[in-house]
C-alpha atoms as a PDB file:
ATOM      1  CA  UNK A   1       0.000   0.000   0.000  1.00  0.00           C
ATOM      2  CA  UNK A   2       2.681   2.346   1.075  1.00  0.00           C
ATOM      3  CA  UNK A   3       4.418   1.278  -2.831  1.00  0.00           C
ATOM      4  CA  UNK A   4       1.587   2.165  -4.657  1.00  0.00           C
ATOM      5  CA  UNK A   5       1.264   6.251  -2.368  1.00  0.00           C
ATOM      6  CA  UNK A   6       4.855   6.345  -3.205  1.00  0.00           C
ATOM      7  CA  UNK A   7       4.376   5.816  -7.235  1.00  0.00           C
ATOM      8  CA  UNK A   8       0.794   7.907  -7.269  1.00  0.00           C
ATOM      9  CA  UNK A   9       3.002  10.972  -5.428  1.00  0.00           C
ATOM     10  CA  UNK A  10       5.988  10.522  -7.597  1.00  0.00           C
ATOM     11  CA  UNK A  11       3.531  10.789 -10.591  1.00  0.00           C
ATOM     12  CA  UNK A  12       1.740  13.423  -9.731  1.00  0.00           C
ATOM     13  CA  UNK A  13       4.960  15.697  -8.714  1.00  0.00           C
ATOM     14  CA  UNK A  14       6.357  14.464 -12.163  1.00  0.00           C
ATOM     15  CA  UNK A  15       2.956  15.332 -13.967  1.00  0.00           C
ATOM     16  CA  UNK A  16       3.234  18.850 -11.901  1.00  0.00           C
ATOM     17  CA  UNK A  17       6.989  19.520 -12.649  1.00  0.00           C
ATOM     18  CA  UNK A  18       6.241  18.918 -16.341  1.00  0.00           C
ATOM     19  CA  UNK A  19       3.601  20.990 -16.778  1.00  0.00           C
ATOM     20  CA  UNK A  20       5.408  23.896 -15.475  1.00  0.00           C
ATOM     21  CA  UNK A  21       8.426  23.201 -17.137  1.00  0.00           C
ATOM     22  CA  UNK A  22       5.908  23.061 -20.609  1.00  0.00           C
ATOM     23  CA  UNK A  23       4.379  26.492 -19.310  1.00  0.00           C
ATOM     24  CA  UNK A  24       7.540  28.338 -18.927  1.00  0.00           C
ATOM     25  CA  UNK A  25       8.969  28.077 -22.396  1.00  0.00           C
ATOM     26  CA  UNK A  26       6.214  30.009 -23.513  1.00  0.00           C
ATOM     27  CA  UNK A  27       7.535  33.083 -21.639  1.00  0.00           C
ATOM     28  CA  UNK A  28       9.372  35.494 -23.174  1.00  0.00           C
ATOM     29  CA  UNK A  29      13.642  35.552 -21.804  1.00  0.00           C
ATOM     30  CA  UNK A  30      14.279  38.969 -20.420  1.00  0.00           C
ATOM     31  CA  UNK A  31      16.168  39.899 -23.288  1.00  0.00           C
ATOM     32  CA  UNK A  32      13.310  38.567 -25.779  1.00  0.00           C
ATOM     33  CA  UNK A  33      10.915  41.520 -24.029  1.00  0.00           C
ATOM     34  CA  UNK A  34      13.779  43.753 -24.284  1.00  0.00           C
ATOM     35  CA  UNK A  35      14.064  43.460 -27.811  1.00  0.00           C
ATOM     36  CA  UNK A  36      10.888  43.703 -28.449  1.00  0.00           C
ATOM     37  CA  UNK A  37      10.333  47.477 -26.146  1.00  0.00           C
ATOM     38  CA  UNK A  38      13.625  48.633 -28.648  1.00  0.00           C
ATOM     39  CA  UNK A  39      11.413  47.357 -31.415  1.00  0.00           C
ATOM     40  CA  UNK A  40       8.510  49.227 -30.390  1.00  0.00           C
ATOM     41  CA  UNK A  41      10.672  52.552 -29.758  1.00  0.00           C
ATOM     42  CA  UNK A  42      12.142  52.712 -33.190  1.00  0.00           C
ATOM     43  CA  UNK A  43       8.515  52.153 -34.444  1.00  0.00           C
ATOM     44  CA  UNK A  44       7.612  55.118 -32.407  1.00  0.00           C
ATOM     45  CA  UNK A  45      10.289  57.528 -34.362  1.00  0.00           C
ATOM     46  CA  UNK A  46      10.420  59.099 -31.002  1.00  0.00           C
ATOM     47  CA  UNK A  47      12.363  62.567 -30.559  1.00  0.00           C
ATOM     48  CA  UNK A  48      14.896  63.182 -28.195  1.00  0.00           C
ATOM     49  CA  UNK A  49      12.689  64.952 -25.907  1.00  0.00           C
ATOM     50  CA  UNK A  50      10.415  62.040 -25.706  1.00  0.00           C
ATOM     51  CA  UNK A  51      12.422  59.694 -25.403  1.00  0.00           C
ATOM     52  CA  UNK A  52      14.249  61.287 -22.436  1.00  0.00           C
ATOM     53  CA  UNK A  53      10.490  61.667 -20.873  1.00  0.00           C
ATOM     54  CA  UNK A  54       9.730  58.024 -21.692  1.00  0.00           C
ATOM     55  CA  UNK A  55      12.447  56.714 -19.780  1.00  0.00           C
ATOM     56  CA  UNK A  56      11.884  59.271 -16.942  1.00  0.00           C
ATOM     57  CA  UNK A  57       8.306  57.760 -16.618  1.00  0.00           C
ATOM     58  CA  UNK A  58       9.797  54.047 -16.993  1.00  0.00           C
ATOM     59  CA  UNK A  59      12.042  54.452 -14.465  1.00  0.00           C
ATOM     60  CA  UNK A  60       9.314  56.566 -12.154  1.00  0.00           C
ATOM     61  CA  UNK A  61       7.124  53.332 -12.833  1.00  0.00           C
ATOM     62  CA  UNK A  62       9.796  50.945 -12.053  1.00  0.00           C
ATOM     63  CA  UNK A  63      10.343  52.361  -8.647  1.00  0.00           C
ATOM     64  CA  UNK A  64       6.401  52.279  -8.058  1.00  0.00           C
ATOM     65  CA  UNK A  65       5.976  49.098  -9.039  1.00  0.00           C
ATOM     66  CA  UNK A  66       8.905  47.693  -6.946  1.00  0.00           C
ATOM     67  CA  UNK A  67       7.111  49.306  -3.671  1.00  0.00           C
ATOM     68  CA  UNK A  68       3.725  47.993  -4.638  1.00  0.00           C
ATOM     69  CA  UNK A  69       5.318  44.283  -5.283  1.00  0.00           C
ATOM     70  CA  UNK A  70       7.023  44.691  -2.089  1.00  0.00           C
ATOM     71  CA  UNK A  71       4.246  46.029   0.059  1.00  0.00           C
ATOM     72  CA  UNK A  72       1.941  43.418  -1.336  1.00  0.00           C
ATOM     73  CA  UNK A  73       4.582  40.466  -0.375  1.00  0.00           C
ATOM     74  CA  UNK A  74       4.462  41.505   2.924  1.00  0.00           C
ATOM     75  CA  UNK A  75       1.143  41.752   3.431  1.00  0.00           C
ATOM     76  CA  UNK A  76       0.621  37.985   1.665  1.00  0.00           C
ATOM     77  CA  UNK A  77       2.969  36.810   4.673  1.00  0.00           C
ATOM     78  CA  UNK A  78       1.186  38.989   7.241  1.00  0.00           C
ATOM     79  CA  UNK A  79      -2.246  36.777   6.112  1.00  0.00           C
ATOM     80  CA  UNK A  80      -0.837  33.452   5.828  1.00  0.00           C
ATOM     81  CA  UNK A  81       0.687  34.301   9.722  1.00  0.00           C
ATOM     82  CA  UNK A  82      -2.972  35.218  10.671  1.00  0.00           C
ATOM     83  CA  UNK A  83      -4.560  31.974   9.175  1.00  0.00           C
ATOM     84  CA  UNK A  84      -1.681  30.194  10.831  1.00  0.00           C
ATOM     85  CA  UNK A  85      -2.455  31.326  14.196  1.00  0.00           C
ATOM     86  CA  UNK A  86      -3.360  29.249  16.962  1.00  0.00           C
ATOM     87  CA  UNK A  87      -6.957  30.533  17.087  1.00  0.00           C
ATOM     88  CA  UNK A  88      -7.322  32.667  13.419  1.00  0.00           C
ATOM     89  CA  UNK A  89      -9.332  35.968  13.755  1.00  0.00           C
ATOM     90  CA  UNK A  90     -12.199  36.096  10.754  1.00  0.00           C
ATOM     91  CA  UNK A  91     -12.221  39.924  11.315  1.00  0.00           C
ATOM     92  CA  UNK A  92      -8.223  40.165  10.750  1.00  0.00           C
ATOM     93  CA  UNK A  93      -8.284  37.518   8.262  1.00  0.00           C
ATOM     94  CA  UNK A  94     -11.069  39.859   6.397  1.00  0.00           C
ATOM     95  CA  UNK A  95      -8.861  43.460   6.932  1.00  0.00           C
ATOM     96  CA  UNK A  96      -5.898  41.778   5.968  1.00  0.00           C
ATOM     97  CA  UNK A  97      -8.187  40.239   2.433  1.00  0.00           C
ATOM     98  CA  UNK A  98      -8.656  43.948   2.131  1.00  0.00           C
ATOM     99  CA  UNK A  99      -5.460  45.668   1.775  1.00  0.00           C
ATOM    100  CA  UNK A 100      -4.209  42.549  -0.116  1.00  0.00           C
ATOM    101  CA  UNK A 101      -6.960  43.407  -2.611  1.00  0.00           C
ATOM    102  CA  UNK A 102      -6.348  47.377  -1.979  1.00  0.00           C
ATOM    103  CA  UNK A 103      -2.632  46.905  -3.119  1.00  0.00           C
ATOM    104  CA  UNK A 104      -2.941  44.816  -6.073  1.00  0.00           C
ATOM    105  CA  UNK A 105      -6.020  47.679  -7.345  1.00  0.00           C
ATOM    106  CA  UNK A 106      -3.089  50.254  -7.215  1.00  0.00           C
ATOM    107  CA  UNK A 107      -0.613  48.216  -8.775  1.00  0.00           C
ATOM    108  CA  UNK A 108      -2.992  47.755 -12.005  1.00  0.00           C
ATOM    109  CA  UNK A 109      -3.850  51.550 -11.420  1.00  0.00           C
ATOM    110  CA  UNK A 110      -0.186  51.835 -11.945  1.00  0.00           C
ATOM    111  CA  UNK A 111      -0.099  50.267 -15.261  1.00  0.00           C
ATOM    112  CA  UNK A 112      -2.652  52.370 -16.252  1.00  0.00           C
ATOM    113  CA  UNK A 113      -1.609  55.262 -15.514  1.00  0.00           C
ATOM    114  CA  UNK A 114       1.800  54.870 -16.999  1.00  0.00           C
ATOM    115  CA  UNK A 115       0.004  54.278 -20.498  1.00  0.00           C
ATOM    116  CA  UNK A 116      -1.927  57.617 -20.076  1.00  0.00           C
ATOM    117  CA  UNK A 117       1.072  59.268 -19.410  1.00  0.00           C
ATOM    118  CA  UNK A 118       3.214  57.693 -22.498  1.00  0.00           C
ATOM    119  CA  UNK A 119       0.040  58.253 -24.796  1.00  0.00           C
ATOM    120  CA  UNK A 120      -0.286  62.045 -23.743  1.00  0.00           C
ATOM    121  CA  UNK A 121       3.623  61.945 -25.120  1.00  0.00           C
ATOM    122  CA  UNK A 122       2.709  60.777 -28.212  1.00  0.00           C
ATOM    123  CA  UNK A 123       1.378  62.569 -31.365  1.00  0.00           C
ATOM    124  CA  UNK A 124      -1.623  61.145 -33.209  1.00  0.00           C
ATOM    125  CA  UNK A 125       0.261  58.165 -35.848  1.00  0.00           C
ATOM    126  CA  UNK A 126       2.519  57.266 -32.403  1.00  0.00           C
ATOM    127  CA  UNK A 127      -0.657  57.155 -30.318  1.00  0.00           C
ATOM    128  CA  UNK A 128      -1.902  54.303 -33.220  1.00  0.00           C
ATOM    129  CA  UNK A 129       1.098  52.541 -33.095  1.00  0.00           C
ATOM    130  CA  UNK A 130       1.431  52.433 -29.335  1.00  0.00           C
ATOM    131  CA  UNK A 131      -2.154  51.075 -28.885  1.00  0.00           C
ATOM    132  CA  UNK A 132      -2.037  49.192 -31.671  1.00  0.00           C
ATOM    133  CA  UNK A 133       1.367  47.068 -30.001  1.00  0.00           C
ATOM    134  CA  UNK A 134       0.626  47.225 -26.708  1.00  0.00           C
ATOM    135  CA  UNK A 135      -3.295  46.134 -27.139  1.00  0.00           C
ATOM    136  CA  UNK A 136      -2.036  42.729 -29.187  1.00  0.00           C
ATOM    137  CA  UNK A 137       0.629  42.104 -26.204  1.00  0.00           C
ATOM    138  CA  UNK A 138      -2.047  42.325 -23.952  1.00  0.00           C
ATOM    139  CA  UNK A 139      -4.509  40.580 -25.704  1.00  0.00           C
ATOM    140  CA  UNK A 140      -1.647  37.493 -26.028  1.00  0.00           C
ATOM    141  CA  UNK A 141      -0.918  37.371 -22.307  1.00  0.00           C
ATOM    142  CA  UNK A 142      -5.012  37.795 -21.554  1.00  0.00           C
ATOM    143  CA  UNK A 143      -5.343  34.737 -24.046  1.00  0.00           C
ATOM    144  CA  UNK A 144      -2.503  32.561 -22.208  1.00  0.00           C
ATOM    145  CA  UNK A 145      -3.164  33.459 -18.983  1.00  0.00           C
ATOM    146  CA  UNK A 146      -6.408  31.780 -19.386  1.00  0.00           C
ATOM    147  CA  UNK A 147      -5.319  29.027 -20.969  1.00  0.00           C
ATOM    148  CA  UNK A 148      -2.904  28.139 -18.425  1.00  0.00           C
ATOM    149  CA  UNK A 149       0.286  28.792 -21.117  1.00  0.00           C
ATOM    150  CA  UNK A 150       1.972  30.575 -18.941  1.00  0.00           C
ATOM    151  CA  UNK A 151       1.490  30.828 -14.813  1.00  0.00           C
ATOM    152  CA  UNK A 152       1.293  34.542 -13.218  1.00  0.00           C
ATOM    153  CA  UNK A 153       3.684  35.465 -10.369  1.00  0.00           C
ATOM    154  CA  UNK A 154       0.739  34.444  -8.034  1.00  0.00           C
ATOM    155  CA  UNK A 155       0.524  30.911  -9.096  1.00  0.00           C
ATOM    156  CA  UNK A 156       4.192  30.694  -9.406  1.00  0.00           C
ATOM    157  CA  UNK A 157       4.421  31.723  -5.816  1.00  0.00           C
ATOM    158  CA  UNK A 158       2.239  29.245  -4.295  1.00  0.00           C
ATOM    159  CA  UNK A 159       3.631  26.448  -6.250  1.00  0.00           C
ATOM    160  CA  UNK A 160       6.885  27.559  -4.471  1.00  0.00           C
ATOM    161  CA  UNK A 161       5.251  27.869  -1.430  1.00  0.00           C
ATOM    162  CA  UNK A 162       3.876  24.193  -1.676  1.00  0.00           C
ATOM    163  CA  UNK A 163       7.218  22.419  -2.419  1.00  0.00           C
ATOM    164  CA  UNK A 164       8.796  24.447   0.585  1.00  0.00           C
ATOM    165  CA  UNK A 165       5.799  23.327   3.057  1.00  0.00           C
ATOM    166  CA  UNK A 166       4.645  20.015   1.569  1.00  0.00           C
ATOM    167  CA  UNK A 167       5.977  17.095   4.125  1.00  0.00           C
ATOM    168  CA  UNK A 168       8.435  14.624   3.360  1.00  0.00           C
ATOM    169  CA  UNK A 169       6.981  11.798   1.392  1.00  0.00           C
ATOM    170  CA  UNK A 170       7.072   9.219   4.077  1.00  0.00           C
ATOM    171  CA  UNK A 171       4.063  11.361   5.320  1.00  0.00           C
ATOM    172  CA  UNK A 172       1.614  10.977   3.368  1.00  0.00           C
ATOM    173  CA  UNK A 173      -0.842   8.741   6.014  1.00  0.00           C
END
């Protein structure tokens, strides 16, 4: 009996492994997206002046984005410390759900705020160009996203989570 828990475990962490080995060939290298932004830029025939303003907003973003990620990490830990608790408190549990949610609405914000600001840059056949681009990208990671191609940080965080917590494999009783 314990044979066959052994083989249906090593199975299933194979089947798991696998699939997000498959999934994560489908992402883009760092250097792939890169490309691709320098791509989009000499599309843009950009001047001087907006390109200096484009980067000031990128790296205004960046920074943003960095605190939001950060903040929102910490309050993810703060929550899973609250359900872990000896005796959980549903009102915590439920103020804590709240910021989590109130911190990932501003980081979207963020996104969308940046594009404002880069379209207001742009003159009218940029303006095309940029939406035209950046509406297929998003479109393509809308479409994989929900067909499981390609695992967002969130997923890819509690799969880590689970192979750091999961007990040994003698335990499985």
């Amino acid at each position: 009996m314990i044979g066959k828990r052994h083989l249906m475990s090593l199975i299933a962490i194979s089947a798991i492994c696998t699939a997000v080995a498959a999934s994560q060939e489908t992402l883009p290298a760092p250097r792939q997206r890169m490309m691709e932004g320098e791509r989009l830029m000499a599309r843009l025939n950009l001047t001087e002046e907006q390109r200096k303003e484009m980067e000031k907003l990128r790296v205004e973003m960046a920074k943003e984005a960095i605190s939001q990620q950060a903040k929102l990490k910490t309050a993810r830990l703060e929550l899973a410390e609250l359900f872990k608790a000896d005796s959980p408190d549903k009102g915590m549990i439920e103020k804590k759900l709240s910021e989590v949610a109130q911190i990932e609405s501003k980081s979207k914000l963020l996104f969308v705020n940046h594009w404002f600001s880069v379209n207001k840059l742009l003159n009218a056949e940029q303006q095309k160009i940029w939406k035209r681009t950046l509406g297929r990208a998003w479109m393509q990671q809308r479409a994989n996203r929900m067909r499981g191609v390609a695992p967002g940080p969130e997923l890819r965080d509690r799969m880590r989570r689970f192979q750091q917590e999961r007990p040994p494999m003698g335990r499985f009783r």
